[in-house]
Protein backbone atom coordinates (compact mmCIF):
# COMPACT_ATOMS: atom_id res chain seq x y z
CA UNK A 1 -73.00 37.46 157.86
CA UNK A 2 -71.39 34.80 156.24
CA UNK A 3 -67.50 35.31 155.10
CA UNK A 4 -64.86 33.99 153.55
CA UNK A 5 -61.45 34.74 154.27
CA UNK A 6 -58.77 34.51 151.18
CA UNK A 7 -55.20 35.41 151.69
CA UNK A 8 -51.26 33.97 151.13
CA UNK A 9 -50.33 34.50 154.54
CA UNK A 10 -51.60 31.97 157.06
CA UNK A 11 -50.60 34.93 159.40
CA UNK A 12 -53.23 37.16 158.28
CA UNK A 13 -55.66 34.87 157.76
CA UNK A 14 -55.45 33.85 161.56
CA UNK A 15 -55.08 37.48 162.52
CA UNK A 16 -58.52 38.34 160.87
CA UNK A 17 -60.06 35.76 161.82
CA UNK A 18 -59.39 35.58 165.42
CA UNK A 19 -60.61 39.32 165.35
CA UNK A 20 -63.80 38.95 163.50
CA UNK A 21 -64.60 35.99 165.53
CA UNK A 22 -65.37 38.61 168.00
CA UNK A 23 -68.27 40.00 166.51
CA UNK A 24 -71.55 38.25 167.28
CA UNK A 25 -73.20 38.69 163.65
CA UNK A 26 -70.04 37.59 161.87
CA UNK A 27 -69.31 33.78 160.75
CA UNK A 28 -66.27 32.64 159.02
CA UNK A 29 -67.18 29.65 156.99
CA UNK A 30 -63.84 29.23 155.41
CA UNK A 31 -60.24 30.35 155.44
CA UNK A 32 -58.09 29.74 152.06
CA UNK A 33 -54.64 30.19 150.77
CA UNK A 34 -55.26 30.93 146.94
CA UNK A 35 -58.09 31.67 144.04
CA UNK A 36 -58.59 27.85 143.30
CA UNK A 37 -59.89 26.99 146.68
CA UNK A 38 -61.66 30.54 147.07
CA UNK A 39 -63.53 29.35 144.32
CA UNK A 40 -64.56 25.78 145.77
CA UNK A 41 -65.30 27.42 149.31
CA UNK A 42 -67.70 29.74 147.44
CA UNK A 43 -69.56 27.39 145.42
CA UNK A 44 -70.11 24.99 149.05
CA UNK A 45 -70.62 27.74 151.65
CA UNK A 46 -72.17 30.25 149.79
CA UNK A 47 -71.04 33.61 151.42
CA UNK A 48 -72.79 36.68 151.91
CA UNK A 49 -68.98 38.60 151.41
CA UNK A 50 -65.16 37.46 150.76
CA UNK A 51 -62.22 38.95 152.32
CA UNK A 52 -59.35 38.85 149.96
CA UNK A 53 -55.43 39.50 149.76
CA UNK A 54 -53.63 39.96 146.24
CA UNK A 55 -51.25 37.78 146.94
CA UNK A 56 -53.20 34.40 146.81
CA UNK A 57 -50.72 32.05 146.59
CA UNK A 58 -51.70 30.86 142.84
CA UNK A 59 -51.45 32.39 139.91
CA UNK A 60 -55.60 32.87 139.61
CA UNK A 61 -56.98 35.27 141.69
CA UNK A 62 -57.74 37.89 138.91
CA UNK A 63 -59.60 35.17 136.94
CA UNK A 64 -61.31 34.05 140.70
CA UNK A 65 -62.34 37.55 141.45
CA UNK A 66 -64.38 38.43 137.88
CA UNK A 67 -66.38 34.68 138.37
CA UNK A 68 -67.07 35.72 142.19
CA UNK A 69 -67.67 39.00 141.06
CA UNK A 70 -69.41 38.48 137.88
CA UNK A 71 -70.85 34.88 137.85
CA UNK A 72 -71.57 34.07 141.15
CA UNK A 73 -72.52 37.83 142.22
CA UNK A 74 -70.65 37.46 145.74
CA UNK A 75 -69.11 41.09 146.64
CA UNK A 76 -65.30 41.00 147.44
CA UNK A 77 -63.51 42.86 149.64
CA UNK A 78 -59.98 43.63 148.30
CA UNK A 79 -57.43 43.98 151.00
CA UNK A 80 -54.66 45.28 148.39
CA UNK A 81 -50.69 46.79 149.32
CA UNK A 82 -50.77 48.62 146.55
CA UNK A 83 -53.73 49.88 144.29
CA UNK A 84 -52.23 49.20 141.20
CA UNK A 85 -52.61 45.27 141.93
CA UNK A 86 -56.66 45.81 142.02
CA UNK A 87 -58.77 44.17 138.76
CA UNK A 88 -59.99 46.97 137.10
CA UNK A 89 -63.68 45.77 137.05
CA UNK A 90 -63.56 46.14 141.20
CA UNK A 91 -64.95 49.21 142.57
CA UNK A 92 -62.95 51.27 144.53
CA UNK A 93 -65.18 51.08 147.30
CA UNK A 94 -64.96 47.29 147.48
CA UNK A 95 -60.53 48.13 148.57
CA UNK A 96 -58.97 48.80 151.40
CA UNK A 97 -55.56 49.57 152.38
CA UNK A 98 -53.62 46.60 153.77
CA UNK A 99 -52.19 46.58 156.82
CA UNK A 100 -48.61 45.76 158.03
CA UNK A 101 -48.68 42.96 160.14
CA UNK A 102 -48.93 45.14 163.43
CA UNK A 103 -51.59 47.51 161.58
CA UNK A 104 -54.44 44.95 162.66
CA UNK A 105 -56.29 47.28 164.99
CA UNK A 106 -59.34 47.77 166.81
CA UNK A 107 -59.88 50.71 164.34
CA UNK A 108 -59.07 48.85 161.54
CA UNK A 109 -61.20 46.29 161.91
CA UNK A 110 -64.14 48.83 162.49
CA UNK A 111 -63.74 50.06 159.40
CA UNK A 112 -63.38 46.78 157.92
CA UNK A 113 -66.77 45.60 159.45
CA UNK A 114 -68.46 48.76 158.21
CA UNK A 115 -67.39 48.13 154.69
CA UNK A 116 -68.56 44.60 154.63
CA UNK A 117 -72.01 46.05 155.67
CA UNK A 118 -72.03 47.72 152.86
CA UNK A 119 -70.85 45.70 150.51
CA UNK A 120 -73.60 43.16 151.52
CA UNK A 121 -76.60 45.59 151.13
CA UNK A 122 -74.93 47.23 147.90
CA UNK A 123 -74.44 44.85 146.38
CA UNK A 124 -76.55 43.36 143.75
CA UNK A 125 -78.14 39.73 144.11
CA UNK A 126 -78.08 37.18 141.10
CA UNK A 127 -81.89 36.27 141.29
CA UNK A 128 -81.14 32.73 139.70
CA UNK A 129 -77.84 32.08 141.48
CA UNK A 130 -79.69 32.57 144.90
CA UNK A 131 -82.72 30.44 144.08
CA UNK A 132 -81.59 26.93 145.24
CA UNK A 133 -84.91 25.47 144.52
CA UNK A 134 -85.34 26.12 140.60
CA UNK A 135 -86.12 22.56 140.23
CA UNK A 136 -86.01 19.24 141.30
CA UNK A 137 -82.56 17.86 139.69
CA UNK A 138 -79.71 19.23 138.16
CA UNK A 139 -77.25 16.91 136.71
CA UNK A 140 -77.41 13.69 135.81
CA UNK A 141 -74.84 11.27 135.99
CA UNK A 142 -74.47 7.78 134.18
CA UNK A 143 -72.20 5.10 135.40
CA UNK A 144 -71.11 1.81 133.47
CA UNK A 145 -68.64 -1.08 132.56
CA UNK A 146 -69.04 -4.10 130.83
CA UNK A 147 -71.99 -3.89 128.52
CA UNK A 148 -72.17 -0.24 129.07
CA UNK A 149 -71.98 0.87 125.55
CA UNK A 150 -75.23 0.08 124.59
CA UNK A 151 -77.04 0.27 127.96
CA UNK A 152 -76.17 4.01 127.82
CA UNK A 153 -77.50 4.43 124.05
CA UNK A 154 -80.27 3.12 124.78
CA UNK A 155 -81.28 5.65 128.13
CA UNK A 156 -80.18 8.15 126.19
CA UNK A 157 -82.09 8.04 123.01
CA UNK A 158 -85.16 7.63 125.54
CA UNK A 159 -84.69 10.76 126.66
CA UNK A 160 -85.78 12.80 123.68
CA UNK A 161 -84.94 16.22 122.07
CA UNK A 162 -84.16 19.36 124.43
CA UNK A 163 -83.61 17.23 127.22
CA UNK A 164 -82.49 19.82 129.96
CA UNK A 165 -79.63 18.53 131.65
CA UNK A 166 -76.02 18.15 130.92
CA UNK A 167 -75.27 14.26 131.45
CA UNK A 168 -71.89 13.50 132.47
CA UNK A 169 -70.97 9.43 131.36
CA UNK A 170 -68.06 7.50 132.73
CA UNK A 171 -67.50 4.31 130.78
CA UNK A 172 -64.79 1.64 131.78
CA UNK A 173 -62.78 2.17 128.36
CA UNK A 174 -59.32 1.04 127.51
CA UNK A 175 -57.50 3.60 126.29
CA UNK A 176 -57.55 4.37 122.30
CA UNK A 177 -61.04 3.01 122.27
CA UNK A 178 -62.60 6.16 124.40
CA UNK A 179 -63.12 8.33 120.30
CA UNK A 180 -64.65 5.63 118.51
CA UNK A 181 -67.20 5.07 121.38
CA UNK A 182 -68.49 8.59 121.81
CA UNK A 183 -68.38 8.60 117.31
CA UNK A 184 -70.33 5.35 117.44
CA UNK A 185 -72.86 7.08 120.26
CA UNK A 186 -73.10 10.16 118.16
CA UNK A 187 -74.35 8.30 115.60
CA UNK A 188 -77.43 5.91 117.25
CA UNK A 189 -78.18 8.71 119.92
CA UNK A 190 -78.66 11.37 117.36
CA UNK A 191 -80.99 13.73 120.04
CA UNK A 192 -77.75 14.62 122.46
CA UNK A 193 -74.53 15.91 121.65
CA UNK A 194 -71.91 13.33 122.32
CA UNK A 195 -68.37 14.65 123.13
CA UNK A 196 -65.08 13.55 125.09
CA UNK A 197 -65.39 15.64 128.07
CA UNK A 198 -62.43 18.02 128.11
CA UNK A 199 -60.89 19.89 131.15
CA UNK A 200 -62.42 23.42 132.20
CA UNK A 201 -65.31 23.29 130.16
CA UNK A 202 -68.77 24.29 130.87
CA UNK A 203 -71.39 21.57 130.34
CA UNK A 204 -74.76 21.92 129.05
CA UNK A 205 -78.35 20.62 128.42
CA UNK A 206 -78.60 18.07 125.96
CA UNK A 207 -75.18 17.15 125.69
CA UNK A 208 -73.39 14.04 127.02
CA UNK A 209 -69.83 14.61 127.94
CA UNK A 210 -67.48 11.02 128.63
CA UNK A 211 -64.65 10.77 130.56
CA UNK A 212 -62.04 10.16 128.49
CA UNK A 213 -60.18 6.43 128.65
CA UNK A 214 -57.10 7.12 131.51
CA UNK A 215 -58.96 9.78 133.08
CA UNK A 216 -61.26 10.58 135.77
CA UNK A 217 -64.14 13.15 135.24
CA UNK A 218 -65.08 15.16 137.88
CA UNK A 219 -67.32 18.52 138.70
CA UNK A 220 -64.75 21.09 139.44
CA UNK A 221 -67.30 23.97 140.73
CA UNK A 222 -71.10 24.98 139.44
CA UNK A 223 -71.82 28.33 137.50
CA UNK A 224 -74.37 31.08 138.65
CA UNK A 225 -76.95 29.07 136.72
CA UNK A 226 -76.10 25.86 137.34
CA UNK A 227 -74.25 24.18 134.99
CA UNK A 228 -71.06 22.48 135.82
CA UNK A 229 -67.44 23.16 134.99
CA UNK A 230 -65.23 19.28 134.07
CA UNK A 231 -62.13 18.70 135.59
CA UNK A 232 -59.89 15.75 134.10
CA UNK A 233 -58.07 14.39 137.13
CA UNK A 234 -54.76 12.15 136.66
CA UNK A 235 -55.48 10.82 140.87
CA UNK A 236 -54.65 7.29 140.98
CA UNK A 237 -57.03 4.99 139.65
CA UNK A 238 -59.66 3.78 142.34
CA UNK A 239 -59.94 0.39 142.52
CA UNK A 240 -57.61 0.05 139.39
CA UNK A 241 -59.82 1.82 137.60
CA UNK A 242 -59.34 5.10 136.14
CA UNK A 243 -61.82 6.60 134.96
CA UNK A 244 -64.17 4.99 138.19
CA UNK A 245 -67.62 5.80 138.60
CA UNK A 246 -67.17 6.77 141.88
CA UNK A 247 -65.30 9.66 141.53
CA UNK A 248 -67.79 11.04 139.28
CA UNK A 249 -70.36 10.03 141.15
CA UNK A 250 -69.10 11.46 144.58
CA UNK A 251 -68.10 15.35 142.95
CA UNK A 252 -72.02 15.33 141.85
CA UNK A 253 -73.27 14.43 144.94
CA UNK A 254 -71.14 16.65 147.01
CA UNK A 255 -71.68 19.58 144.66
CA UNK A 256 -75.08 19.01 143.78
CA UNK A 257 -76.56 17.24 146.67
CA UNK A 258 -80.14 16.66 146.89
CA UNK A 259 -80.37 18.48 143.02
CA UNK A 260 -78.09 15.04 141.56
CA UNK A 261 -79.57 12.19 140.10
CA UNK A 262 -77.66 9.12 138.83
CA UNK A 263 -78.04 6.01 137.07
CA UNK A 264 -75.68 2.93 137.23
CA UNK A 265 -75.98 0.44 134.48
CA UNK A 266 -74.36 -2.89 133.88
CA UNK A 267 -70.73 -3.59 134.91
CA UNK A 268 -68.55 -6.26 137.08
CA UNK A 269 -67.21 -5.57 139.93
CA UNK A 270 -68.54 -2.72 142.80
CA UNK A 271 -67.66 0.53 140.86
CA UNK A 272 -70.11 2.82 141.34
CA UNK A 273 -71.69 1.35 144.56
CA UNK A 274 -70.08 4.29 147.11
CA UNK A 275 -70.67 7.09 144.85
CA UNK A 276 -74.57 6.05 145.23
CA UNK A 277 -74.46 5.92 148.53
CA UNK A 278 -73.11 9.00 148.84
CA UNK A 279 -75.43 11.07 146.50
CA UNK A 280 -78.82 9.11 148.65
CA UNK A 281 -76.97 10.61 151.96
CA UNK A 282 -76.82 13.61 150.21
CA UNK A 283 -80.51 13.64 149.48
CA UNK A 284 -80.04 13.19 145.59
CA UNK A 285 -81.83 10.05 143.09
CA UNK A 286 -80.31 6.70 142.10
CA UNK A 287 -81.40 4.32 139.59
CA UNK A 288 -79.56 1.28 139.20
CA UNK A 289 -80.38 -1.33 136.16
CA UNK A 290 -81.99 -4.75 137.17
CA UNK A 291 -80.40 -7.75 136.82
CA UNK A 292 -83.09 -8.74 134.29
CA UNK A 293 -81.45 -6.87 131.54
CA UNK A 294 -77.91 -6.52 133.02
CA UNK A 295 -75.03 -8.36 130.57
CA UNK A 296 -73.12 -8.56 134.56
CA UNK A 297 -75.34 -7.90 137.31
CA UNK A 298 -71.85 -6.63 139.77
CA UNK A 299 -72.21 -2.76 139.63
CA UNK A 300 -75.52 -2.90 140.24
CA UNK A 301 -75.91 -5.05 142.83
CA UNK A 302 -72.87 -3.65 144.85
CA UNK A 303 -74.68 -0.55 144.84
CA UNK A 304 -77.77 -2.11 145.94
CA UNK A 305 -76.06 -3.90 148.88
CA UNK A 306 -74.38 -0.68 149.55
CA UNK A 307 -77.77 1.19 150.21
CA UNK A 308 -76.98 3.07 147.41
CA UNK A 309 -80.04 2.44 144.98
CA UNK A 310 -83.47 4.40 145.40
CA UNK A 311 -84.96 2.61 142.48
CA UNK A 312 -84.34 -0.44 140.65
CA UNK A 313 -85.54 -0.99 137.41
CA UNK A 314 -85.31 -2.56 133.75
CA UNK A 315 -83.03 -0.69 131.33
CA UNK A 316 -86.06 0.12 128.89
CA UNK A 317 -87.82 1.81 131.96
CA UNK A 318 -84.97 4.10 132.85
CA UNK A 319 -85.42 7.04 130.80
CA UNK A 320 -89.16 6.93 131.29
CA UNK A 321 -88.16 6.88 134.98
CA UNK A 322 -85.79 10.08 134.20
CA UNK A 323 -88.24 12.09 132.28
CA UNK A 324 -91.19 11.18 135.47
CA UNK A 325 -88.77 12.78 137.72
CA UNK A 326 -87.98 15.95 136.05
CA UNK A 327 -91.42 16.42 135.37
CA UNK A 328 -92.05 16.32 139.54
């Protein structure tokens, strides 16, 4: 039995875990301070059962209980003070009294053990959040600089209608510029939605979302069926670059793994090149553009160099290539 253990307190977080550690059929995977993290530990680890506190020490672990509860269909055990500080949508059979700090016992942690048997047989499975093999890819990500604009318009109109991926796009762009790109894309790519990628939203088949100029676009965590929820990061630019391919390109490969597939188009300089790398190590796709059609042949061929590229090929192959592989 996989679990994951969510509480404030450091203290009781060590003091469970040392004690669970002592049953033979229990693994703790992870051990978090509030509902943010809970959240990313869920999506990577994929627990049979979490062990919570109500005093997470953010603001968010109502919110992180419904989409563990709800979304994700991952039972929680609520170790709550006081029942009034329960979510209403929990069962009462998923609570248990909290402890003082010298309440840990041998007979409290039977009980605990028995309840997180039962939670994990009662509790129903998500049929299409368990099946990790619903198809081949995804997500797909597109990375570019100089030239970029009209690389990307034309992969995407390749693509055709109902294509069914969301495609994430980060685009070198000096800020102020970032709106009249994604109008001008709207208007020669007329089979995808184009939008400015905002923060906390869900993204979806046949829309492209672009990092906005000034900020980097990342996957924060994946819903039950797949689709990914933005984050907007204000890290430091990588490189001197922000928004940089490679953060995108890292979050998809270390959320989606071997279901992530990529394309890097024209640019100068090496942007791009690690974040391909690390989605091939991760057993995802890349396709980077070859320098026959390339306005600057740097991205690219960093990310070849790198060992970053699976394919190489001609910008008016690329969304042949795309629909070939979904198709597998």
């Amino acid at each position: 039995m996989k679990v994951i253990i969510a509480d404030g307190s450091a203290v009781v977080r060590a003091i469970i875990e040392q004690n669970l550690k002592k049953y033979g059929n229990i693994e703790i995977t992870a051990s978090v301070s509030n509902g943010k993290k809970v959240l990313y530990a869920a999506e990577s680890e994929h627990p049979d059962v979490i062990i919570s506190g109500t005093d997470l020490s953010d603001t968010g672990e109502n919110e992180s209980f419904k989409v563990l509860c709800s979304e994700m269909h991952i039972p929680v055990l609520i170790l709550s003070e006081s029942s009034s500080t329960v979510p209403s949508f929990l069962k009462p059979s998923e609570t248990m009294q909290k402890p003082s700090l010298k309440g840990y016992s041998k007979e409290f942690f039977s009980v605990l053990i028995s309840n997180l048997e039962k939670l994990t047989s009662d509790f129903p499975k998500d049929s299409e959040y368990n099946n990790k093999e619903k198809g081949p890819f995804k997500i797909l990500c597109i990375g570019a600089s100089t030239g970029g604009p009209s690389a990307v318009s034309e992969v995407i109109s390749g693509l055709g209608t109902n294509f069914p991926l969301a495609v994430l796009y980060t685009q070198h762009i000096e800020i102020g510029a970032d709106k009249n790109m994604v109008d001008w894309l709207s208007g020669v790519c007329t089979n995808f939605h184009v939008k400015l990628a905002e923060n906390g939203e869900e993204a979806k088949a046949g829309n492209l979302y672009m990092a906005p100029a000034d900020k980097h676009l990342v996957i924060d965590y994946i819903k039950p069926g797949g689709n990914p929820v933005l984050k907007l990061s204000d890290e430091e630019p990588e490189r001197f670059l922000r928004p940089a391919v490679n953060k995108l390109f890292r979050s998809a490969a270390r959320k989606y793994k071997k279901h992530c597939l990529a394309v890097l188009l024209t640019g100068m300089g090496a942007d791009g090149a690690d974040g391909c790398k690390e989605i091939c190590d991760n057993g995802g796709w890349t396709i980077v553009e070859d320098k026959s059609t390339c306005a600057v042949f740097g991205m690219p061929a960093a990310a070849i160099e790198a060992g970053g590229a699976k394919e190489i090929l001609p910008r008016g192959e690329i969304a042949k290539r795309i629909l070939e592989l979904l198709r597998k």
